[in-house]
N, C-alpha and C. Protein backbone atom coordinates (compact mmCIF):
# COMPACT_ATOMS: atom_id res chain seq x y z
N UNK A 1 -1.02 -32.02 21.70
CA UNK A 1 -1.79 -32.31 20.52
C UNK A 1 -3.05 -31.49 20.55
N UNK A 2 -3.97 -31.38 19.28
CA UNK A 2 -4.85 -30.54 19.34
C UNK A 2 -6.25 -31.52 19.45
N UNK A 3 -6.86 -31.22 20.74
CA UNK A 3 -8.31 -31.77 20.61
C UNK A 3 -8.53 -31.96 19.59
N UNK A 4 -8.96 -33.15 19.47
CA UNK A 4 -10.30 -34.28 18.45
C UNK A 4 -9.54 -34.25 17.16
N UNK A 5 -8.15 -34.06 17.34
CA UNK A 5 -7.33 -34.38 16.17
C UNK A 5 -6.69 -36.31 16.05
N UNK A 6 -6.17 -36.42 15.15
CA UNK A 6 -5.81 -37.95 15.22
C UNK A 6 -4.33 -37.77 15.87
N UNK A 7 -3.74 -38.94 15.98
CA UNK A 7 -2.55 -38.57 16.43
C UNK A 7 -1.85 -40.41 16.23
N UNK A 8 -0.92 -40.38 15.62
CA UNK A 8 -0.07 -41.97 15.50
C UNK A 8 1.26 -41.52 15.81
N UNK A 9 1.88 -42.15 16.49
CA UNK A 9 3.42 -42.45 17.11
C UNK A 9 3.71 -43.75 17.12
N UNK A 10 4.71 -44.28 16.50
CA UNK A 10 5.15 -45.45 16.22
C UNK A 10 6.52 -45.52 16.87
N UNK A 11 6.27 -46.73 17.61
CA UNK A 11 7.50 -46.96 18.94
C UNK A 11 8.39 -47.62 18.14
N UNK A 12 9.81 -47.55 19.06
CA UNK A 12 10.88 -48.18 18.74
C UNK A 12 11.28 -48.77 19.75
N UNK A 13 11.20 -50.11 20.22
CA UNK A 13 11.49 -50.12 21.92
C UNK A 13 12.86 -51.25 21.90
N UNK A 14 14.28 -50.88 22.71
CA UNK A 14 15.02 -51.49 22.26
C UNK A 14 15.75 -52.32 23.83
N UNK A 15 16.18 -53.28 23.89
CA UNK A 15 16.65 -53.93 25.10
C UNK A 15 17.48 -53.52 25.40
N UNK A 16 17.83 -54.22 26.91
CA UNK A 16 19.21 -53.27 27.76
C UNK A 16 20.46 -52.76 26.60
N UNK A 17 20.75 -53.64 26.09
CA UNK A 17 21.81 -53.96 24.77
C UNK A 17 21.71 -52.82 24.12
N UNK A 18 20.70 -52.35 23.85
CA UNK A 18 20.64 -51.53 23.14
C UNK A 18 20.19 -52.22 21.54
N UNK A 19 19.92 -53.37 20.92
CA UNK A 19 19.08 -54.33 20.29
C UNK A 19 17.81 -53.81 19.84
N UNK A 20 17.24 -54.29 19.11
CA UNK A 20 15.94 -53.74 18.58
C UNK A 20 15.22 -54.78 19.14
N UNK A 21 13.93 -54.27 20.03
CA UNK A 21 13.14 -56.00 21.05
C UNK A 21 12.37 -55.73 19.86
N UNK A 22 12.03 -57.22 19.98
CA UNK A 22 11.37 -57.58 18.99
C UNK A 22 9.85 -58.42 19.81
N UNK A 23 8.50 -57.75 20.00
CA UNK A 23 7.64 -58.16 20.73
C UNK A 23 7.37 -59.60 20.47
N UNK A 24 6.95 -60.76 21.00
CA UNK A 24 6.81 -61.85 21.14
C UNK A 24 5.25 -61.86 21.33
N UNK A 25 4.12 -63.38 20.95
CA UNK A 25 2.80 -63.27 20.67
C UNK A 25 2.62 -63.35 22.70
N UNK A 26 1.82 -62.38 23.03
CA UNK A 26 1.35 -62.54 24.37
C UNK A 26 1.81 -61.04 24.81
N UNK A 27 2.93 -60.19 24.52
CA UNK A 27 3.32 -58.92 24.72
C UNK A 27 1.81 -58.36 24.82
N UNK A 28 1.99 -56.94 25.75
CA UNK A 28 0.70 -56.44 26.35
C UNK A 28 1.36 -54.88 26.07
N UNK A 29 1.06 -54.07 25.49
CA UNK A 29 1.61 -52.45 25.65
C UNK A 29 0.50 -51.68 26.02
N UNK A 30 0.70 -50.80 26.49
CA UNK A 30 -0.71 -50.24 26.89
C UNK A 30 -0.51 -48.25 27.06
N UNK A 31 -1.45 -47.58 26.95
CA UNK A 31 -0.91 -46.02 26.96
C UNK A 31 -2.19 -45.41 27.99
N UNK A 32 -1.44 -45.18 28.96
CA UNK A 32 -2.82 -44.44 30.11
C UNK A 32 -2.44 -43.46 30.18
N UNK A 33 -3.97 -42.37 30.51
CA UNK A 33 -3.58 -41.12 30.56
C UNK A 33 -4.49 -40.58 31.74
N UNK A 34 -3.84 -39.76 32.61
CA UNK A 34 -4.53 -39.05 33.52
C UNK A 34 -4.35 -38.06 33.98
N UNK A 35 -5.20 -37.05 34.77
CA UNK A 35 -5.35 -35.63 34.81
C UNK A 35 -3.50 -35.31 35.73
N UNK A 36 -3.75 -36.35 36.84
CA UNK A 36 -2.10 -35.94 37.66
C UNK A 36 -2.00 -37.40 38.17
N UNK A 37 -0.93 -37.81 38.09
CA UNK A 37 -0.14 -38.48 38.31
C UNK A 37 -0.53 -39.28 39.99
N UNK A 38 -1.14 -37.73 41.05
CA UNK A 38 -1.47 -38.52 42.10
C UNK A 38 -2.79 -38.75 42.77
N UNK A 39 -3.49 -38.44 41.24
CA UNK A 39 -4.90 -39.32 41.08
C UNK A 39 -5.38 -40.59 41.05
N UNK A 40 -5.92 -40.39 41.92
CA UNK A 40 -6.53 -41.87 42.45
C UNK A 40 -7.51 -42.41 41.67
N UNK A 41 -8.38 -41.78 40.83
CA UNK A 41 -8.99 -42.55 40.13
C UNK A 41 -7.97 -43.20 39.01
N UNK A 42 -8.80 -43.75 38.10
CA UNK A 42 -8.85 -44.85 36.94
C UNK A 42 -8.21 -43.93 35.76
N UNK A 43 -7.10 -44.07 35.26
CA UNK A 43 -6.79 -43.36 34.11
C UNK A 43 -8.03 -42.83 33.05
N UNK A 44 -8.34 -41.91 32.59
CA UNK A 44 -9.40 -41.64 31.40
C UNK A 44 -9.33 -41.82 30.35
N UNK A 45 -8.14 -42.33 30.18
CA UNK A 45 -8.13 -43.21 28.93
C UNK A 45 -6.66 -43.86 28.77
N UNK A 46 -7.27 -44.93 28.01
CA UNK A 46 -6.50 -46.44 28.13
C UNK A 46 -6.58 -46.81 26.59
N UNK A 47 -5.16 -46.85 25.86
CA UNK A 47 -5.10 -47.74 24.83
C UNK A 47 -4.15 -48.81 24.79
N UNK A 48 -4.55 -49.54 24.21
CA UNK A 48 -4.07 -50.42 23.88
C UNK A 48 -2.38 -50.44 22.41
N UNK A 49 -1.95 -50.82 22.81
CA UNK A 49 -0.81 -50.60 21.14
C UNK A 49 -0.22 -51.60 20.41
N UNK A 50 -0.94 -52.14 19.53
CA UNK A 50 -0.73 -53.52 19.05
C UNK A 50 0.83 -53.99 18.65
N UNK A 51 1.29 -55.15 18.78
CA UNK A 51 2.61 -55.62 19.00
C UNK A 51 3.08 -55.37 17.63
N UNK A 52 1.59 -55.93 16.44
CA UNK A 52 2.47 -56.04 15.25
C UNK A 52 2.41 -54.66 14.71
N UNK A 53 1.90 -53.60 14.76
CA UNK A 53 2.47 -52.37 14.42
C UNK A 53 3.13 -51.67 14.97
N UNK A 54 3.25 -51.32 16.57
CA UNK A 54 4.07 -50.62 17.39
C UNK A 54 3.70 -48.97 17.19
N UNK A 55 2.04 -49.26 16.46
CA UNK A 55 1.64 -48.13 16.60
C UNK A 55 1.21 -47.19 17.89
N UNK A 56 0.94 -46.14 18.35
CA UNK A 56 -0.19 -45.81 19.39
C UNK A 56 -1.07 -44.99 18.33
N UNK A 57 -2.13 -45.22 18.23
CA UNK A 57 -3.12 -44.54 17.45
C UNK A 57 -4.08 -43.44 18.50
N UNK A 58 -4.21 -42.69 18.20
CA UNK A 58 -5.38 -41.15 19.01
C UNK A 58 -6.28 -41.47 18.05
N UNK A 59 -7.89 -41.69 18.26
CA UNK A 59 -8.71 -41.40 17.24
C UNK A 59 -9.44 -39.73 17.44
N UNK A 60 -9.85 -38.94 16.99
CA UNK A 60 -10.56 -37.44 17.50
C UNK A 60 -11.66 -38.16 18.58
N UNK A 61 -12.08 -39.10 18.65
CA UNK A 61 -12.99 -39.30 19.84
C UNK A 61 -12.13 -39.51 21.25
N UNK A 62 -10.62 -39.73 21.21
CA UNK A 62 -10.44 -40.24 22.42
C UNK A 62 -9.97 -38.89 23.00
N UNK A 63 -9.79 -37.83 22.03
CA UNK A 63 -9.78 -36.33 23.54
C UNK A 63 -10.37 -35.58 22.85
N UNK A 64 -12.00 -35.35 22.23
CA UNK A 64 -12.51 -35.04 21.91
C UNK A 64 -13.29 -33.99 23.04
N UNK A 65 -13.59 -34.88 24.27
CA UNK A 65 -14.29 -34.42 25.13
C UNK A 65 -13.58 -33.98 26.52
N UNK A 66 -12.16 -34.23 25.79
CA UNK A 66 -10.93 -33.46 27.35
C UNK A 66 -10.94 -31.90 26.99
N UNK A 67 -11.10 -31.83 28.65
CA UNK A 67 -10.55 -29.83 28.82
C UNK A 67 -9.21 -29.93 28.28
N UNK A 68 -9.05 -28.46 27.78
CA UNK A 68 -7.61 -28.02 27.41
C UNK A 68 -6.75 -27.86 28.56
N UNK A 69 -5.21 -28.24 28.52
CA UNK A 69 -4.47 -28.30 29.57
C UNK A 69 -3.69 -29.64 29.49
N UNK A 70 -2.69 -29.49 30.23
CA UNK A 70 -1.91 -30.41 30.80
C UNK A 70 -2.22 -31.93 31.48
N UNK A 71 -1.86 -32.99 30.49
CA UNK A 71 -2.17 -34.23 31.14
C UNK A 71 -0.64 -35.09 31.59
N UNK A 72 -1.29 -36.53 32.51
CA UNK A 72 0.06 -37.10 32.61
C UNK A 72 -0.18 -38.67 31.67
N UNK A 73 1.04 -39.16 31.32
CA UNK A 73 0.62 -40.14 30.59
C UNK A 73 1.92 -41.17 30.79
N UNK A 74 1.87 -42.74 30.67
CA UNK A 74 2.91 -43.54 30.75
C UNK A 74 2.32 -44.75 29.95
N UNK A 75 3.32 -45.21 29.38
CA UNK A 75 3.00 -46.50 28.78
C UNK A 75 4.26 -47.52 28.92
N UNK A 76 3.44 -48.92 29.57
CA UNK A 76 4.01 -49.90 29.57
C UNK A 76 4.26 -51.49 29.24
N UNK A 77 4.72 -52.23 29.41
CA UNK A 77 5.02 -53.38 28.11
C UNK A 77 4.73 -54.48 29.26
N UNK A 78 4.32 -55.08 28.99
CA UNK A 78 3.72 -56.32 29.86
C UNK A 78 4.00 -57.86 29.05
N UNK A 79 5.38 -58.39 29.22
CA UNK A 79 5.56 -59.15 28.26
C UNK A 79 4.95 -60.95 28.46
N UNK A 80 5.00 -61.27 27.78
CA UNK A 80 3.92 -62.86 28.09
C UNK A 80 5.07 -63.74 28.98
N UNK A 81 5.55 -63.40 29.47
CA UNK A 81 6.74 -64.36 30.90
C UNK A 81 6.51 -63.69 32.15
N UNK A 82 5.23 -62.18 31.84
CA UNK A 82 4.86 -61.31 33.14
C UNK A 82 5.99 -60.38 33.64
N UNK A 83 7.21 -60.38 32.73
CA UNK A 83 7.84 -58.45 33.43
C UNK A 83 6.88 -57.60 32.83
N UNK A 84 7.12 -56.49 33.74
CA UNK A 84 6.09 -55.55 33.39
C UNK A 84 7.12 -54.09 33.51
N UNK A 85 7.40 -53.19 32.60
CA UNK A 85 8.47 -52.09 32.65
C UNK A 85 7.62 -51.09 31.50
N UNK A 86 7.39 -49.97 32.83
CA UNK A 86 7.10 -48.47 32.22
C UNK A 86 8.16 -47.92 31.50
N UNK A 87 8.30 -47.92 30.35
CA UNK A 87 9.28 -47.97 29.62
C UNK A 87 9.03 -46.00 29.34
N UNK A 88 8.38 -45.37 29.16
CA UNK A 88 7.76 -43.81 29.36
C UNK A 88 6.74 -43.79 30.58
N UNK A 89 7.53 -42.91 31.60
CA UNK A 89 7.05 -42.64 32.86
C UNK A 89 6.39 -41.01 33.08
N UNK A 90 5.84 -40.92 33.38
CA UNK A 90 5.59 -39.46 34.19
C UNK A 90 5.73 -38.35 33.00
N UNK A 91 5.29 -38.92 31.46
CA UNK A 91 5.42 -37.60 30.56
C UNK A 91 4.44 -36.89 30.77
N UNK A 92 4.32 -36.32 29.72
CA UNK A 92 3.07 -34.92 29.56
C UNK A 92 2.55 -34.61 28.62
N UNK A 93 1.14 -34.96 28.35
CA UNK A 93 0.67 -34.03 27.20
C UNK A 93 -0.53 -33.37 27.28
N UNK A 94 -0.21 -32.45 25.88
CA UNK A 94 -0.92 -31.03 26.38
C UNK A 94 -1.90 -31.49 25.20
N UNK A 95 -3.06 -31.11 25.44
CA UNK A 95 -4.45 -30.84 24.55
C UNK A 95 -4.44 -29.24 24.48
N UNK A 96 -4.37 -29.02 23.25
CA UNK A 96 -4.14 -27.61 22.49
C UNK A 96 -5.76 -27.09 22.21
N UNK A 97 -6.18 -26.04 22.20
CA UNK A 97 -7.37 -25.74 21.47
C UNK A 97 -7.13 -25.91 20.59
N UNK A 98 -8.64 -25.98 19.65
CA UNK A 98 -8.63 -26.07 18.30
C UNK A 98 -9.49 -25.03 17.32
N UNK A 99 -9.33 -25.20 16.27
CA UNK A 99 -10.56 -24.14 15.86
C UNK A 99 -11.60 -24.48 14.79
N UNK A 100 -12.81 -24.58 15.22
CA UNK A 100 -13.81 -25.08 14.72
C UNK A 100 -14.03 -24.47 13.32
């Protein structure tokens, strides 16, 4: 994606079955992102992805202030009975220059 651009992806997340899950009130989704994977710090950024849209929203402030290059990112579902499944593991995204 291109620095300090917006960015929405709207999930489809479906059970073993292959079923459309349907999130329940207490579901937790979450989208972390960090420089490598076997970084020890704290992801640099953390969203949240609300149940009733199944949006992930980017606002231009949340990689506004990232170097260009290669990030790692995973998001996972934390459902209110406490499984917890990285449902996207170990992807990648790239922050593109942009032009002012």
């Amino acid at each position: 994606m291109t620095r300090g651009d917006s960015l929405v992806v709207l999930l489809d997340l479906q059970n073993a079955d292959g079923s459309a899950y349907e999130p329940v009130d207490g579901d937790y989704i979450r989208f972390a992102v960090k420089k490598t994977f076997d970084d020890s710090v704290p992801p640099i950024l953390v969203k949240e992805i609300p149940t009733d849209t199944m949006k992930l929203v980017l606002d231009p402030v949340d990689t506004k202030q990232l170097t260009y290059g290669q990030y790692r990112y995973d998001i996972q579902i934390t459902t209110a009975d406490g499984l917890v499944d990285t449902f996207i593991d170990r992807a990648v995204l790239v922050i593109t220059e942009e032009v002012d």
